[in-house]
Protein backbone atom coordinates (compact mmCIF):
# COMPACT_ATOMS: atom_id res chain seq x y z
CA UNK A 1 0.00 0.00 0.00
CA UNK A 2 2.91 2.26 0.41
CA UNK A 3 3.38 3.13 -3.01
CA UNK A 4 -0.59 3.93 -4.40
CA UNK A 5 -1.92 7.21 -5.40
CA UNK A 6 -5.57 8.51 -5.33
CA UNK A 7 -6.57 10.47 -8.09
CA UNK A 8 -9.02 12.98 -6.99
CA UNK A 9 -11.82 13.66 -10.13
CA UNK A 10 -13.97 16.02 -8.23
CA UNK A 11 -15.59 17.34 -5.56
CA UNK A 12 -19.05 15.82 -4.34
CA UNK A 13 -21.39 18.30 -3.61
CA UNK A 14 -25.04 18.16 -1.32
CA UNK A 15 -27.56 18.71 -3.45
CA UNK A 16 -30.30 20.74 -1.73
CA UNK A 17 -34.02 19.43 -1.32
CA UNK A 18 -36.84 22.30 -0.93
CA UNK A 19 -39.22 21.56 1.36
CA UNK A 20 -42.20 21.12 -0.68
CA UNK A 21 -39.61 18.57 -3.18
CA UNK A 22 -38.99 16.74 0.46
CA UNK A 23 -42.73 16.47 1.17
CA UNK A 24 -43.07 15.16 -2.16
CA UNK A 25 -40.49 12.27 -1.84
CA UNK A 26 -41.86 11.13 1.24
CA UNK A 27 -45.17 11.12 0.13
CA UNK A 28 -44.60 9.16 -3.24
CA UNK A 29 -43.16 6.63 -0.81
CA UNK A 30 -45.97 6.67 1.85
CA UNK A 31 -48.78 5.72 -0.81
CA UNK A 32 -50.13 1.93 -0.53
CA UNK A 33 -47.65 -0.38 -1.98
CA UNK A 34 -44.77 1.97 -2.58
CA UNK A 35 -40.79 0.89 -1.86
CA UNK A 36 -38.82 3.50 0.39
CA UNK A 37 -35.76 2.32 -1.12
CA UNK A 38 -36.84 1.70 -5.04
CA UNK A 39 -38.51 5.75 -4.41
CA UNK A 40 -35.44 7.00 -2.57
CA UNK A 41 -32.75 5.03 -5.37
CA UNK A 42 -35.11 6.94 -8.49
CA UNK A 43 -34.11 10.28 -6.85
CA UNK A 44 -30.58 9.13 -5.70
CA UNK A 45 -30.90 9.08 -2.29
CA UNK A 46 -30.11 6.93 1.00
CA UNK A 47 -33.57 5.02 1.98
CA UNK A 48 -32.25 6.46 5.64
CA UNK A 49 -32.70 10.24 4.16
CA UNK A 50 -36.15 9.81 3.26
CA UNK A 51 -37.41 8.28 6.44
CA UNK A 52 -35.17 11.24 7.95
CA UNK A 53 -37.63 13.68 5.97
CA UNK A 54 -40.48 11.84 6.88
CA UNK A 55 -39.76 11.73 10.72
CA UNK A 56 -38.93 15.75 10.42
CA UNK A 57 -42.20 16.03 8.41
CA UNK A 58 -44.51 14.33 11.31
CA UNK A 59 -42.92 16.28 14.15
CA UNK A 60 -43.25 19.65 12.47
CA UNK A 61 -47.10 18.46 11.87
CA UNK A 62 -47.23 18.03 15.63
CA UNK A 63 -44.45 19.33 17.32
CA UNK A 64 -43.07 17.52 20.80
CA UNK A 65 -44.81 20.62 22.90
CA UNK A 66 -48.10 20.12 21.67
CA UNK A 67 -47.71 16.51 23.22
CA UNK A 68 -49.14 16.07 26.53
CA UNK A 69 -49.60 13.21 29.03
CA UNK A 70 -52.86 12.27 30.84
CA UNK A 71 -53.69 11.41 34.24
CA UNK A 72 -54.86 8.13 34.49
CA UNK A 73 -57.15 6.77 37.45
CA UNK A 74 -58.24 3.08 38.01
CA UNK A 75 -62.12 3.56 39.76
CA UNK A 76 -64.47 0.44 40.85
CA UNK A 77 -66.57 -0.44 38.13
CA UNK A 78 -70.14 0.94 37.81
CA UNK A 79 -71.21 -1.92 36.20
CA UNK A 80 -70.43 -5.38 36.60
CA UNK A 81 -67.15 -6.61 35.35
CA UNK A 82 -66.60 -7.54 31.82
CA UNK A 83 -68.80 -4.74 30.54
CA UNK A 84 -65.74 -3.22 28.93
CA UNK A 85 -66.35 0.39 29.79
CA UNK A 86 -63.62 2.86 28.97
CA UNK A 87 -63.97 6.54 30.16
CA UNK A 88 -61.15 9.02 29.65
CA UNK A 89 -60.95 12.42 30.86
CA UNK A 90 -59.61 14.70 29.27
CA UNK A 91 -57.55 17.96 30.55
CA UNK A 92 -60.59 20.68 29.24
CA UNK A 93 -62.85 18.62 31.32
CA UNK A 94 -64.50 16.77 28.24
CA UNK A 95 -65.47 13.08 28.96
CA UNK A 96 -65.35 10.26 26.93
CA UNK A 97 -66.47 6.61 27.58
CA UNK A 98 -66.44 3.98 25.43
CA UNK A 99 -68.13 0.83 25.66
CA UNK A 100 -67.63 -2.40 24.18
CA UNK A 101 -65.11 -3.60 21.12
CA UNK A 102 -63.36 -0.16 20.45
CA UNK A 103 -61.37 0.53 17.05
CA UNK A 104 -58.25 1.86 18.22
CA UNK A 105 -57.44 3.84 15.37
CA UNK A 106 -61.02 5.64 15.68
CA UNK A 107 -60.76 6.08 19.41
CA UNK A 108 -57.69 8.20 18.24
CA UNK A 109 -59.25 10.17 15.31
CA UNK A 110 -62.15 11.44 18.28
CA UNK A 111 -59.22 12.05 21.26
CA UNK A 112 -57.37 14.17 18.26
CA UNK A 113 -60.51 16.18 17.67
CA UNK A 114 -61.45 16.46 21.21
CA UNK A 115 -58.16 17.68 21.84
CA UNK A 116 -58.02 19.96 18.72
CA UNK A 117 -61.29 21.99 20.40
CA UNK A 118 -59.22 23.05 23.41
């Protein structure tokens, strides 16, 4: 190895990304069947940039402030056991119960909405 030289054919340069061309990427890759890597290779980027992007995207969409933690409070139930009845409280004072099989994905759309009101 002593004796090898490197020949030096130019200098790399970072390409800059606009935000809306970022937003873009990562949504062409979020649709239903789409490949991070085959979307990220056709614009000739690292798979890791564009789930970079799309982690930067969410927490600008809901920033780590706007996050908040409930209290939680096990009571007796009201009605006998295996009824399945949720209620949550939340911080403006609105309640929420929820009885039987619950969609968790829907229980989340109407505690993001609740929330949203305050």
């Amino acid at each position: 190895m002593g004796g090898q030289q490197v020949e030096v054919l130019g200098v790399e340069r970072r390409r800059r990304w606009s935000e809306e061309a970022k937003a873009a990427i990562v949504a062409e890759a979020s649709r239903p069947g789409a490949s991070v890597s085959f979307v990220a290779r056709r614009h000739g980027l690292h798979p890791n940039q564009v789930f970079t992007w799309r982690r930067e995207l969410r927490e600008r969409a809901a920033p780590a402030a706007a996050v908040s933690f409930a209290a939680v409070r096990l009571v007796e139930p009201s009605r006998p056991s295996g009824s399945g009845i949720i209620e949550i409280e939340l911080a403006g004072g609105d309640r929420l119960r929820v009885d039987g099989v619950v969609d968790a994905e829907a229980l989340r759309r109407v505690i993001a909405v609740l929330e949203a009101r305050r």
